[in-house]
Every structure is written in C-alpha cells, then in structure tokens.
Protein backbone atom coordinates (compact mmCIF):
# COMPACT_ATOMS: atom_id res chain seq x y z
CA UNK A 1 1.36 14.02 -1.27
CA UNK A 2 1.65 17.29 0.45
CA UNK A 3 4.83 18.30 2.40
CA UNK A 4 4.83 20.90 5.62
CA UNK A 5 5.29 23.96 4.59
CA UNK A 6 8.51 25.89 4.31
CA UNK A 7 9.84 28.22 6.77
CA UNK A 8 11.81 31.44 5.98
CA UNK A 9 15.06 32.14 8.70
CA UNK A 10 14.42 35.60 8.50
CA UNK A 11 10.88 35.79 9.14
CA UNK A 12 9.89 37.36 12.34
CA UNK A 13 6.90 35.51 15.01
CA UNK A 14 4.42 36.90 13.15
CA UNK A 15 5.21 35.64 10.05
CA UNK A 16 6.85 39.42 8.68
CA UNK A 17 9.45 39.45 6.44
CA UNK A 18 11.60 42.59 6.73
CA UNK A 19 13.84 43.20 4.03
CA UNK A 20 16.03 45.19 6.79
CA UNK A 21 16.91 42.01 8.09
CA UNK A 22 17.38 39.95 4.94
CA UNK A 23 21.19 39.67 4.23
CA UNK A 24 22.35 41.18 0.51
CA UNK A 25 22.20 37.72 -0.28
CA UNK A 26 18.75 37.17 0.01
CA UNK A 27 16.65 35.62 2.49
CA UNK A 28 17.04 31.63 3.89
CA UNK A 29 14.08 29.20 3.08
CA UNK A 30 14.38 26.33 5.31
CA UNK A 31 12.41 23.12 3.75
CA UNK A 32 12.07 20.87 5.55
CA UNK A 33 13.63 17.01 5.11
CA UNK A 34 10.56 15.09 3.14
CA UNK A 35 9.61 11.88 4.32
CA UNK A 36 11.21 9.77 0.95
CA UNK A 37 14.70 11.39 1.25
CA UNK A 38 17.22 11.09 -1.93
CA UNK A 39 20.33 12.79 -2.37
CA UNK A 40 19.69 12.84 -5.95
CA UNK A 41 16.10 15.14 -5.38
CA UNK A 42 16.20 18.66 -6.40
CA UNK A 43 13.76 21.30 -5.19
CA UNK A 44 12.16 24.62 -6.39
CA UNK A 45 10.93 27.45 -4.21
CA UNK A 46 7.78 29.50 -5.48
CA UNK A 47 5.93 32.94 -4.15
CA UNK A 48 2.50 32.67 -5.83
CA UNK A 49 3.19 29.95 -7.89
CA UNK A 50 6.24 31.95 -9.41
CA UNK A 51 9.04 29.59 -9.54
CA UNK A 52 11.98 32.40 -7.47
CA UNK A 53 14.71 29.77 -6.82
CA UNK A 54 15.29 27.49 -9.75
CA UNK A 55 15.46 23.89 -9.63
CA UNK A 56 18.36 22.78 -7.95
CA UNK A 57 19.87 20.06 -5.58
CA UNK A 58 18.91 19.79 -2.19
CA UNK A 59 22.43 19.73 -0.47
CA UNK A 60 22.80 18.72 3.00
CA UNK A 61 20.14 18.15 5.15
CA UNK A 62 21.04 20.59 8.61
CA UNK A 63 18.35 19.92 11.71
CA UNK A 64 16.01 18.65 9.39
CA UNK A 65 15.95 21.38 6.84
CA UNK A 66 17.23 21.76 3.32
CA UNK A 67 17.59 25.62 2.49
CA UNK A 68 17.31 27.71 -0.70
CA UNK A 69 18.42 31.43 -1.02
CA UNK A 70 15.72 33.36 -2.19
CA UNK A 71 17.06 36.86 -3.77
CA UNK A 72 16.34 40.09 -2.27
CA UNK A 73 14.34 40.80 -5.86
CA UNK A 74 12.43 38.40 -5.91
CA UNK A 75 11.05 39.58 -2.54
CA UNK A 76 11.11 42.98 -3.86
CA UNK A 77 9.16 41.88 -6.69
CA UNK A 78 6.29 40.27 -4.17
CA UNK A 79 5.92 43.16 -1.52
CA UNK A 80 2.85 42.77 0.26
CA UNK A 81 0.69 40.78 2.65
CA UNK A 82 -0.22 37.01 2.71
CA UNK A 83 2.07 36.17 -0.18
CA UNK A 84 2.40 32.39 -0.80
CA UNK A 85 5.78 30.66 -0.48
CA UNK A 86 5.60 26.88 -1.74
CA UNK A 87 8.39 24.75 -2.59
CA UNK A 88 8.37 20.98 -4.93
CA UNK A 89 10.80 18.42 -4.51
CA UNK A 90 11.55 16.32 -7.20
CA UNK A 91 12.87 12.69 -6.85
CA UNK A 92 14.99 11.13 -9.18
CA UNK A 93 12.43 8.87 -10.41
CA UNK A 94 9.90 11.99 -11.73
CA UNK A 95 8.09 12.14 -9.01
CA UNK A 96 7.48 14.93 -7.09
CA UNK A 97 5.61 16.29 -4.58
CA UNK A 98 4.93 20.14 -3.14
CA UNK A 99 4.73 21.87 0.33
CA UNK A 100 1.77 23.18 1.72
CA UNK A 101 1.91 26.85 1.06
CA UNK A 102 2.86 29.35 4.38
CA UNK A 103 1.53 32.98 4.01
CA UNK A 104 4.54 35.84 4.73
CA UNK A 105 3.84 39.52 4.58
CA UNK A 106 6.90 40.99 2.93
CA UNK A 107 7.94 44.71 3.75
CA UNK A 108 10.80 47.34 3.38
C-alpha cells in the first residue's frame, strides 16, 4: 500500500530546496501519520532509492507528521533537479509499506 508522499519543511512553493535555508542540522522531512499507526514502527527516508536517514523510530506524531533530519550531505550529495525523496515505514509485525515519491530540486 502506498503512503502520501513526504514533505520537506524547508522546501520552498515550488518544490526548491535551498541549502541557504537548511539549518546546519540538516533539512526537516515531515511524513506524514500512516493510516495503521504503531508506536513501535520505524521509518527510513530515501533520495533515489538511497536510504539518507537510517531506520529509526517514528517519535511523536506533531499535526499529523512524523519528521526525520536529513543531513546537509546527503543533500549535498543529490544536487540537482527532480530528485526523488521516498520514505518506508515499517510495522512491528514486518510489514511495511512506502510513500509515494515527491520530486525536490536541490540547490546551493
């Protein structure tokens, strides 16, 4: 079952990712809260089917979103137009299930 797509915090209306405005931190994916919610899930982010956050617990839920630091590398590492950001959720049973993917061009 597909998921909606992720949304980064930093992205701009037009779907630009700036890494002027991305924190040191790295930039915010919001995912949002899948229909089969466990506390026990864990979730991945990937640009272009590269896994760029790890598997890790989803945390608190906040307006509907989950969200996952992505690094400033690993946007560095995917400059460019239309690159894919995905995420998978895992559920504590083995199942999981991925978000559609949501095109970001990411510049300097």
């Amino acid at each position: 079952m597909a998921l909606e797509p992720l949304k980064i915090k930093e992205a701009n209306e037009k779907k630009v990712i700036s890494l002027q405005s991305v924190p040191s931190g790295g930039a915010t994916a919001l995912i949002p809260a899948p229909p089969v919610n466990d506390p026990d899930s864990t979730v991945l982010v990937r640009i272009n089917g590269k896994v760029v956050v790890p598997r890790q617990p989803l945390g608190v839920e906040n307006g509907g979103f989950y969200e996952a630091l992505i690094s400033r590398n690993a946007l560095l590492e995917n400059l460019g137009s239309e690159q894919a950001f995905d995420y998978r959720i895992y559920l504590p049973n083995g199942n999981s299930s991925t978000g559609d993917p949501e095109h970001y061009d990411i510049t300097h």
